[in-house]
C-alpha atoms as a PDB file:
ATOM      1  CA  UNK A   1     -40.958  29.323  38.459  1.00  0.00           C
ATOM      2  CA  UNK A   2     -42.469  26.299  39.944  1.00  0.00           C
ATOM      3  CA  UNK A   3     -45.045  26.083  36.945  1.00  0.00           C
ATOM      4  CA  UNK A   4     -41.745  25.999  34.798  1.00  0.00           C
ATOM      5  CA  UNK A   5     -40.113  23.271  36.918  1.00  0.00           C
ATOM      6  CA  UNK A   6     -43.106  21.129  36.636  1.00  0.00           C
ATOM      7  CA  UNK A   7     -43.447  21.249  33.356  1.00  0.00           C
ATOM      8  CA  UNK A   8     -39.462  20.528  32.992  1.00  0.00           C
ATOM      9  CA  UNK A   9     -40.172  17.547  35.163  1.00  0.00           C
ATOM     10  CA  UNK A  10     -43.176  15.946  33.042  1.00  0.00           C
ATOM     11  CA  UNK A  11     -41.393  16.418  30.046  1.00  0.00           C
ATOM     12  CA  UNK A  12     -38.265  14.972  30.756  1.00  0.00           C
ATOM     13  CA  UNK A  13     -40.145  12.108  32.330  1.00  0.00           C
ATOM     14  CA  UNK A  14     -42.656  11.944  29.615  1.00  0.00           C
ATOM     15  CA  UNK A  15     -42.480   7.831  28.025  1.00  0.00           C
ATOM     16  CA  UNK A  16     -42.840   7.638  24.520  1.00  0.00           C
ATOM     17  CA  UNK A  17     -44.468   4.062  23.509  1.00  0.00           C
ATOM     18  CA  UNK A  18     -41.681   1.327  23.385  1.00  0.00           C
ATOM     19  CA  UNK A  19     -40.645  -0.258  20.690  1.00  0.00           C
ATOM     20  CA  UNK A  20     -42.417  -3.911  21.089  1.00  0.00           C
ATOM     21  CA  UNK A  21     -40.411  -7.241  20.253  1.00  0.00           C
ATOM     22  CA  UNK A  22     -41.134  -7.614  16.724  1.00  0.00           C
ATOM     23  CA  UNK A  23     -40.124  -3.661  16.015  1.00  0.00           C
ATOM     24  CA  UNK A  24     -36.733  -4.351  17.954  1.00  0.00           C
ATOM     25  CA  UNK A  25     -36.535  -7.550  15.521  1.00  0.00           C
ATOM     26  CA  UNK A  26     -37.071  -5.745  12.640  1.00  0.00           C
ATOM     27  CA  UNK A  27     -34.875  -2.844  13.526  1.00  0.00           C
ATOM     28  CA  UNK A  28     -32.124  -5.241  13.642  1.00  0.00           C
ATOM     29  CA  UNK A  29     -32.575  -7.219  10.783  1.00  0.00           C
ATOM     30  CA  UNK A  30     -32.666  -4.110   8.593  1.00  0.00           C
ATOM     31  CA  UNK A  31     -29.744  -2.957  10.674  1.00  0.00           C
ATOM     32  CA  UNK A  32     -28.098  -6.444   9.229  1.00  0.00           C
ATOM     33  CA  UNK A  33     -28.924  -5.692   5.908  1.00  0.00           C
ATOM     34  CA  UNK A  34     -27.870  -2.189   5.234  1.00  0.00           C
ATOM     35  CA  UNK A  35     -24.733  -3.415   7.535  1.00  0.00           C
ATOM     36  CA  UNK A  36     -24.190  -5.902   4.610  1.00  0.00           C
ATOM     37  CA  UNK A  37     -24.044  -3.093   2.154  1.00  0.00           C
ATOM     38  CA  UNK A  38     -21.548  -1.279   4.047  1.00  0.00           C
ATOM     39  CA  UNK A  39     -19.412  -3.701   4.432  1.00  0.00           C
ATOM     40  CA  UNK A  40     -19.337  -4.528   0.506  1.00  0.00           C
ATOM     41  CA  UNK A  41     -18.683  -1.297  -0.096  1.00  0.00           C
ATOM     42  CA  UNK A  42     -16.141  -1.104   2.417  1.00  0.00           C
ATOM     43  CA  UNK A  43     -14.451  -4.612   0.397  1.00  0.00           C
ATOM     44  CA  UNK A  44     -14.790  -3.276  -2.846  1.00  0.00           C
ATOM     45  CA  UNK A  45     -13.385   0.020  -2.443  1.00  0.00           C
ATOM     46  CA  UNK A  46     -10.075  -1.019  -0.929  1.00  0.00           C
ATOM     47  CA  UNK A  47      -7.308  -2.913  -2.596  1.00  0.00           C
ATOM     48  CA  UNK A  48      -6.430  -6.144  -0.795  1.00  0.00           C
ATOM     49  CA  UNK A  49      -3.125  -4.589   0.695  1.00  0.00           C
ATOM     50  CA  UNK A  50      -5.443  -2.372   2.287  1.00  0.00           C
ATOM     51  CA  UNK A  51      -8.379  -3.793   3.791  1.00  0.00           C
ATOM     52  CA  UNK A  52      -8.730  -4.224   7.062  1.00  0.00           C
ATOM     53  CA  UNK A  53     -11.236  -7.184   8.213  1.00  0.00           C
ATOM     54  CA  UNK A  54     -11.085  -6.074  11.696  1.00  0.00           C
ATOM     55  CA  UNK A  55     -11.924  -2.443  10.737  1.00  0.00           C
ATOM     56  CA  UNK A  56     -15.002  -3.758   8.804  1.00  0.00           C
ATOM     57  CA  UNK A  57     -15.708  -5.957  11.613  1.00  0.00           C
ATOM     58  CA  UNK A  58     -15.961  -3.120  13.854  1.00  0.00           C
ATOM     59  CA  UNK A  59     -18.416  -0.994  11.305  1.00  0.00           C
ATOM     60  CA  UNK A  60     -20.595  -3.542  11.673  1.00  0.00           C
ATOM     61  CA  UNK A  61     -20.798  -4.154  15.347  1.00  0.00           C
ATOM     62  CA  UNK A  62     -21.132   0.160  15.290  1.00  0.00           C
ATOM     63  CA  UNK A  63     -24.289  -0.312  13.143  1.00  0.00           C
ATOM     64  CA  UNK A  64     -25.616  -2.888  15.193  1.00  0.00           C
ATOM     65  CA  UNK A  65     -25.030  -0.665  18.715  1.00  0.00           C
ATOM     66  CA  UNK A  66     -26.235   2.601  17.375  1.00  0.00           C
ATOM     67  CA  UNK A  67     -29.083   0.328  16.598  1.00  0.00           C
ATOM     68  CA  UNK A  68     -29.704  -1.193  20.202  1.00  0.00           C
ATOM     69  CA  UNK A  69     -28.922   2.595  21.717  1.00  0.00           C
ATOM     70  CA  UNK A  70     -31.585   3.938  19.260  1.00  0.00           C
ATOM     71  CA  UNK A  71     -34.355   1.477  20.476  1.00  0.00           C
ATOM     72  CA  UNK A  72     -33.011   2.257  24.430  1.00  0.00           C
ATOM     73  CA  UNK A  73     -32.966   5.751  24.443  1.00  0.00           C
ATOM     74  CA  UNK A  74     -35.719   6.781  22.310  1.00  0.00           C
ATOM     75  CA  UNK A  75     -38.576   6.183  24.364  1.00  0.00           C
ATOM     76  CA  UNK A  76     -37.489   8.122  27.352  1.00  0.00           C
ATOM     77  CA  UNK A  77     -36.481  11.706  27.007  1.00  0.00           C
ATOM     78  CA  UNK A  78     -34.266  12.084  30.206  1.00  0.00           C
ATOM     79  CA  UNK A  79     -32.449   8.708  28.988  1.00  0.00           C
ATOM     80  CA  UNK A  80     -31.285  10.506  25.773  1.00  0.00           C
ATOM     81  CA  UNK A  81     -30.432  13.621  26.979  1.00  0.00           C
ATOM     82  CA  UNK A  82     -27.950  11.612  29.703  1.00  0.00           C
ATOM     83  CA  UNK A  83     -26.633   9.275  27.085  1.00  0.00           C
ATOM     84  CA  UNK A  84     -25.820  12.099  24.751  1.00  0.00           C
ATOM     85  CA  UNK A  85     -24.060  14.008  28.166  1.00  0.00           C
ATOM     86  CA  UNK A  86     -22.412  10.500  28.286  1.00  0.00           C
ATOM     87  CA  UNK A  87     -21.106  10.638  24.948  1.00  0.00           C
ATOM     88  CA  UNK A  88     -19.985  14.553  24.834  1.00  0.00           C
ATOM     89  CA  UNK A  89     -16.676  13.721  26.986  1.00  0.00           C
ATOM     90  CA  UNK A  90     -15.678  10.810  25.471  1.00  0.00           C
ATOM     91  CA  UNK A  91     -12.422  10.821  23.404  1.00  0.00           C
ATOM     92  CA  UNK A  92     -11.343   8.462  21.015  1.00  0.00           C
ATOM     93  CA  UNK A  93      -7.449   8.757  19.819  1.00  0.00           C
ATOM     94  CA  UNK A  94      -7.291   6.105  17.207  1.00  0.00           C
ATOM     95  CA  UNK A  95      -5.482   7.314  13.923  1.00  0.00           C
ATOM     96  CA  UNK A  96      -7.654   7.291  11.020  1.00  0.00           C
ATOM     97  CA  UNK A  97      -4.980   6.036   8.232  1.00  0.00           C
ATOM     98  CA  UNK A  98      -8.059   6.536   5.222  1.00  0.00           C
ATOM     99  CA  UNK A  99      -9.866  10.220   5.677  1.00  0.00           C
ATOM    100  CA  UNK A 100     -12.348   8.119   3.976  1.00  0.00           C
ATOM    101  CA  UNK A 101     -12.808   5.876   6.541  1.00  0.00           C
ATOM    102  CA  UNK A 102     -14.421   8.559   8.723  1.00  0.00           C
ATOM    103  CA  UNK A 103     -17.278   8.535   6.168  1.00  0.00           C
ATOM    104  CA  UNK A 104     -17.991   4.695   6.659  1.00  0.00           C
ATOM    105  CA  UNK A 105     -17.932   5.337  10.125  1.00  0.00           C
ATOM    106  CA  UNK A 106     -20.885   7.881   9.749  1.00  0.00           C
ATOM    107  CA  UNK A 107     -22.575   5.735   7.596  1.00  0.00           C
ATOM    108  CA  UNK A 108     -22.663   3.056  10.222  1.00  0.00           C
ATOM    109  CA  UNK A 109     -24.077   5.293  12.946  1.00  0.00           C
ATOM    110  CA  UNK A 110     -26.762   6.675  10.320  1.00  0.00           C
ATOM    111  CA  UNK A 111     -27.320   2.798   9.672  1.00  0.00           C
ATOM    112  CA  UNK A 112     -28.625   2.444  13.386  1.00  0.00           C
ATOM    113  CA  UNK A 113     -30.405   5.878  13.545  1.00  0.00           C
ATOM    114  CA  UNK A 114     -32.454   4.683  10.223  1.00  0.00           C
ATOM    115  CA  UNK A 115     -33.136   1.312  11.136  1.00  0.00           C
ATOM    116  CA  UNK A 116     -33.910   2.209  15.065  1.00  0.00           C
ATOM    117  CA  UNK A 117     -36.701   4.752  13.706  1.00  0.00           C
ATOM    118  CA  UNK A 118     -38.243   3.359  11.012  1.00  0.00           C
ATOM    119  CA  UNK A 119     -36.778   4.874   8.373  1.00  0.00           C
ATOM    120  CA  UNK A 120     -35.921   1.919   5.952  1.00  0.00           C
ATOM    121  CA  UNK A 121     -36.210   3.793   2.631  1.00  0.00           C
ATOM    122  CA  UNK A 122     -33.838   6.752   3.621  1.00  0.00           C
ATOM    123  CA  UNK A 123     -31.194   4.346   4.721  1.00  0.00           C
ATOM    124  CA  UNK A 124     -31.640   1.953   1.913  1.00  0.00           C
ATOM    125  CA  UNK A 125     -31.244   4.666  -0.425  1.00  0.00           C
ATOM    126  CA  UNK A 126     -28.314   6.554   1.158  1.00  0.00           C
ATOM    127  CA  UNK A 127     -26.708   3.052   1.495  1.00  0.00           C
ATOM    128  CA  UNK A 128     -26.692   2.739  -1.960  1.00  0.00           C
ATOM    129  CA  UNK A 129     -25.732   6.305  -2.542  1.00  0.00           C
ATOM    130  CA  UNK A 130     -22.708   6.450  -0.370  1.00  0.00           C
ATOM    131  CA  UNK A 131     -21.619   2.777  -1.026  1.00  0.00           C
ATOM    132  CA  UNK A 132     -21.419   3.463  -4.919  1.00  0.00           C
ATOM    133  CA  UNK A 133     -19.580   7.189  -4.150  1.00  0.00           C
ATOM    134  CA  UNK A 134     -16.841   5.512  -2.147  1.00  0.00           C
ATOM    135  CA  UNK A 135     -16.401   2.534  -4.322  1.00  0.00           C
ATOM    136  CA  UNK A 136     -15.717   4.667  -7.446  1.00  0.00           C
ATOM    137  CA  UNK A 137     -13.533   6.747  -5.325  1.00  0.00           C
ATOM    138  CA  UNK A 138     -11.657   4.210  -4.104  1.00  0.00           C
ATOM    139  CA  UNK A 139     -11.413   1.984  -7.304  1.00  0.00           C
ATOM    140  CA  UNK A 140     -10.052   5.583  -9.383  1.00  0.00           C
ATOM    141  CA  UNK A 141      -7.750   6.460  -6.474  1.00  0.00           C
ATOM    142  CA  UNK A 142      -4.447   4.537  -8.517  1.00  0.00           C
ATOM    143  CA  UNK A 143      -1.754   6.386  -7.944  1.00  0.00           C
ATOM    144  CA  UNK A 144       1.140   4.398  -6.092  1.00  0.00           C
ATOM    145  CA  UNK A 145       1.943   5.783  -2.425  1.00  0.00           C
ATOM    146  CA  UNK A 146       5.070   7.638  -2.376  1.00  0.00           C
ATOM    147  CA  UNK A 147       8.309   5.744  -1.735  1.00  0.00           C
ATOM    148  CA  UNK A 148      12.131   6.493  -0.764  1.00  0.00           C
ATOM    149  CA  UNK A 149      14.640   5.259  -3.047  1.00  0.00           C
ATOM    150  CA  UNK A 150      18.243   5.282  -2.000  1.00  0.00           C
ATOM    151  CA  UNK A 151      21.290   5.050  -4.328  1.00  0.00           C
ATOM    152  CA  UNK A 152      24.736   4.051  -3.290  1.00  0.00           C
ATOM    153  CA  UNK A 153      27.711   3.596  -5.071  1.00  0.00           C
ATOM    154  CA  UNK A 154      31.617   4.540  -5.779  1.00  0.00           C
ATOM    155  CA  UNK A 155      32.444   5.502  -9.495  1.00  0.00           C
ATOM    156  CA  UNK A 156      29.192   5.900 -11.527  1.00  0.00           C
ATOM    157  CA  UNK A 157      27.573   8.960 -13.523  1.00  0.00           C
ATOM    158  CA  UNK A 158      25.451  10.637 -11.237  1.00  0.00           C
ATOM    159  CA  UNK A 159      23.356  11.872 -14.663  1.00  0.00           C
ATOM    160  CA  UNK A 160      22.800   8.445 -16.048  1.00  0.00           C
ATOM    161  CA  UNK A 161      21.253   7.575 -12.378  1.00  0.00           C
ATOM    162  CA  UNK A 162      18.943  10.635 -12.689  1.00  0.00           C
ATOM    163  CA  UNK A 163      17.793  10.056 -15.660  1.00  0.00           C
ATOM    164  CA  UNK A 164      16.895   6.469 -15.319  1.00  0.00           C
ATOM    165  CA  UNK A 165      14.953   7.592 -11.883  1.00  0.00           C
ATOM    166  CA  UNK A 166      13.088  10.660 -14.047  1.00  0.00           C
ATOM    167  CA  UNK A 167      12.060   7.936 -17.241  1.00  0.00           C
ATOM    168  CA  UNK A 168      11.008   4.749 -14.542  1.00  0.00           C
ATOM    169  CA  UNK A 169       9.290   6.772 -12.020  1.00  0.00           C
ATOM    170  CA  UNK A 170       5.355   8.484 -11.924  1.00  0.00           C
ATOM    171  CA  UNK A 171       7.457  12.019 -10.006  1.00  0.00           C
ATOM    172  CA  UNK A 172      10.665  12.061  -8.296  1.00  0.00           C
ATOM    173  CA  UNK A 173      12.291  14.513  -5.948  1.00  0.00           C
ATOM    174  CA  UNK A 174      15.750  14.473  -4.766  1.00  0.00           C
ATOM    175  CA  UNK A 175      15.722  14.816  -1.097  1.00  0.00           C
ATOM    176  CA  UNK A 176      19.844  14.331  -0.413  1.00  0.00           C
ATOM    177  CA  UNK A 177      22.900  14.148  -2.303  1.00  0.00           C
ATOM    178  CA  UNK A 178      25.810  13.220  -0.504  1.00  0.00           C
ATOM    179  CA  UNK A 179      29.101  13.218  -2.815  1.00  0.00           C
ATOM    180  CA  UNK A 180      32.419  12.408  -1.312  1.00  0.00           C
ATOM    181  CA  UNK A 181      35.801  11.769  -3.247  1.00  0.00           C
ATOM    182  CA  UNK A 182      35.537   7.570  -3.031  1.00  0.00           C
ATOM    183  CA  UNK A 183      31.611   7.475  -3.192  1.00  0.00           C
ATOM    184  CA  UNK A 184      28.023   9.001  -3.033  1.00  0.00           C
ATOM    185  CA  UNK A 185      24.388   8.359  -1.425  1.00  0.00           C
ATOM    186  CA  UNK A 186      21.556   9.741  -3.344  1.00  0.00           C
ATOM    187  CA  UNK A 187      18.333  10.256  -1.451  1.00  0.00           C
ATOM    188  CA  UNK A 188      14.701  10.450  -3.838  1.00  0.00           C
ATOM    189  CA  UNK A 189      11.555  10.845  -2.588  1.00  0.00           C
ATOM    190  CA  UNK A 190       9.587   8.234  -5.513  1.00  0.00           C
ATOM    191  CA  UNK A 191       6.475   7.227  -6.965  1.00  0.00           C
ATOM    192  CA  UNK A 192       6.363   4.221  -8.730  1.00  0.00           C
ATOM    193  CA  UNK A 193       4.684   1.426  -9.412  1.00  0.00           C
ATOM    194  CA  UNK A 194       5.429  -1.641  -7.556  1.00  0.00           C
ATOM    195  CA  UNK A 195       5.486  -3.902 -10.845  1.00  0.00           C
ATOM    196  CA  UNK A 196       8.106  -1.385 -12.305  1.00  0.00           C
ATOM    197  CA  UNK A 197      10.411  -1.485  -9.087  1.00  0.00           C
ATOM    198  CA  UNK A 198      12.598  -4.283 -10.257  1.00  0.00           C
ATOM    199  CA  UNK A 199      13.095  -2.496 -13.961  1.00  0.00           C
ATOM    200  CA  UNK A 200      13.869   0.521 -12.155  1.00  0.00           C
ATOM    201  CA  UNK A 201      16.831  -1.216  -9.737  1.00  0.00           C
ATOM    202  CA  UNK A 202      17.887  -3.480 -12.609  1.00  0.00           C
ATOM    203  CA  UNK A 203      18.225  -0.391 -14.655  1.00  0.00           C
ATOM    204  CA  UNK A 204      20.329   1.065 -12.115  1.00  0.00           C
ATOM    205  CA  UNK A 205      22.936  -1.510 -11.292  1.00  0.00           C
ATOM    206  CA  UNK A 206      23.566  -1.726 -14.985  1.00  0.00           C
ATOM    207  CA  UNK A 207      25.271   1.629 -15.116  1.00  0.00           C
ATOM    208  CA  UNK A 208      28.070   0.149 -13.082  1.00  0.00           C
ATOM    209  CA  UNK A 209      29.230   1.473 -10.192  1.00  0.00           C
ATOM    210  CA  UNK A 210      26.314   1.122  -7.807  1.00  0.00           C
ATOM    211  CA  UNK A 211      26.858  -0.786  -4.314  1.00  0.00           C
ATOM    212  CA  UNK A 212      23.274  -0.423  -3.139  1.00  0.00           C
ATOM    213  CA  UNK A 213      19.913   0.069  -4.043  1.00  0.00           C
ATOM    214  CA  UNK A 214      17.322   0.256  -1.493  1.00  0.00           C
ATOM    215  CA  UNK A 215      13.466   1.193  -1.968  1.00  0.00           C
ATOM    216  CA  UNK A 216      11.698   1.724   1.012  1.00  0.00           C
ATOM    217  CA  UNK A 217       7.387   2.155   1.649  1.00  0.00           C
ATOM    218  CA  UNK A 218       6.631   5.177   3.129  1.00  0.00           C
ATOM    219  CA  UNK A 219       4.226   5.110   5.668  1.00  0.00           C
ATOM    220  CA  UNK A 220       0.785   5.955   4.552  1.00  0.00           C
ATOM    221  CA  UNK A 221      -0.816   9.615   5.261  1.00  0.00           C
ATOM    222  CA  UNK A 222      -3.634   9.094   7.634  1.00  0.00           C
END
């Protein structure tokens, strides 16, 4: 048991050669570089109503402090295995409002672990592999987010209005219908595109009748 303890001991206190200045230096610079791929990727594969600078922001500082952590922890062995302790119970609860966006956060973190070892061609190459994935992804990802659209009126033809809302819109759902003898609320769940919006409420005030039109952005699935 003792001979087992003492080697436990020497090899959690065994010191792997630190990195020297210029290998920190260089870690970071290609740490900078891949980071700049990232972040184009990030830019190009969301629309402008969707990008989020400080979100980029943020996978770039991740890169950059998976890259410090690397070039701490990997020349002691008791270091790492504390850090990673360190790391097990911490919970983050931010919403994630892209499921894509997990995958740019991974590919920050792998950013750091490649550029802390060494390993410049792996995360070169996966840079470019993931950034063009996401960006075609994102770029064919078109279809509008789905809306509510809310009809009310007194006296018009409740078929005309469902028709017009079947030819303007992408799909359409009726989620309420509320008829009473001096008027009537119709409730659709929508998608359509924002260009066609003001056809589509033009197109319904000009079957007479209608007090209100409202269309109203869902919020978006995280």
């Amino acid at each position: 048991m003792e001979q087992f303890n003492d080697a436990v001991n020497k090899l959690l206190g065994t010191l792997v050669s630190k990195p020297d200045t210029k290998a920190v230096f260089l870690s970071l610079g290609a740490a900078l570089f891949l980071s700049v791929i990232l972040w184009g990727a990030y830019r190009l594969a969301n629309p402008s109503a969707a990008y989020r600078p400080r979100f980029a922001a943020t996978l770039v500082a991740l890169a950059f402090l998976s890259t410090i952590l690397m070039d701490l922890i990997q020349s002691n062995l008791a270091l790492s295995l504390g850090m990673l302790g360190s790391l097990s119970i911490v919970r983050f609860r931010t919403n994630i409002r892209d499921p894509r966006d997990i995958g740019f956060i991974f590919w920050s973190m792998a950013i750091g672990l490649a550029a802390a070892t060494g390993s410049y061609l792996i995360g070169l190459s996966g840079s470019l592999v993931l950034g063009t994935f996401l960006v075609c992804t994102g770029r064919r990802n078109k279809v509008p987010d789905d809306m509510m659209l809310v009809v009310r009126g007194s006296s018009a033809d409740l078929g005309v209005v469902g028709a017009i809302v079947e030819q303007s819109c992408l799909r359409n759902r009726v989620k309420a219908k509320n008829v009473l003898s001096d008027s009537f609320e119709l409730v659709y769940e929508v998608q359509v595109d924002v260009a066609n919006s003001d056809t589509l409420i033009g197109q319904l005030f000009d079957v007479g009748g209608i007090d209100s039109v409202n269309l109203l952005a869902g919020e978006r699935a995280a």
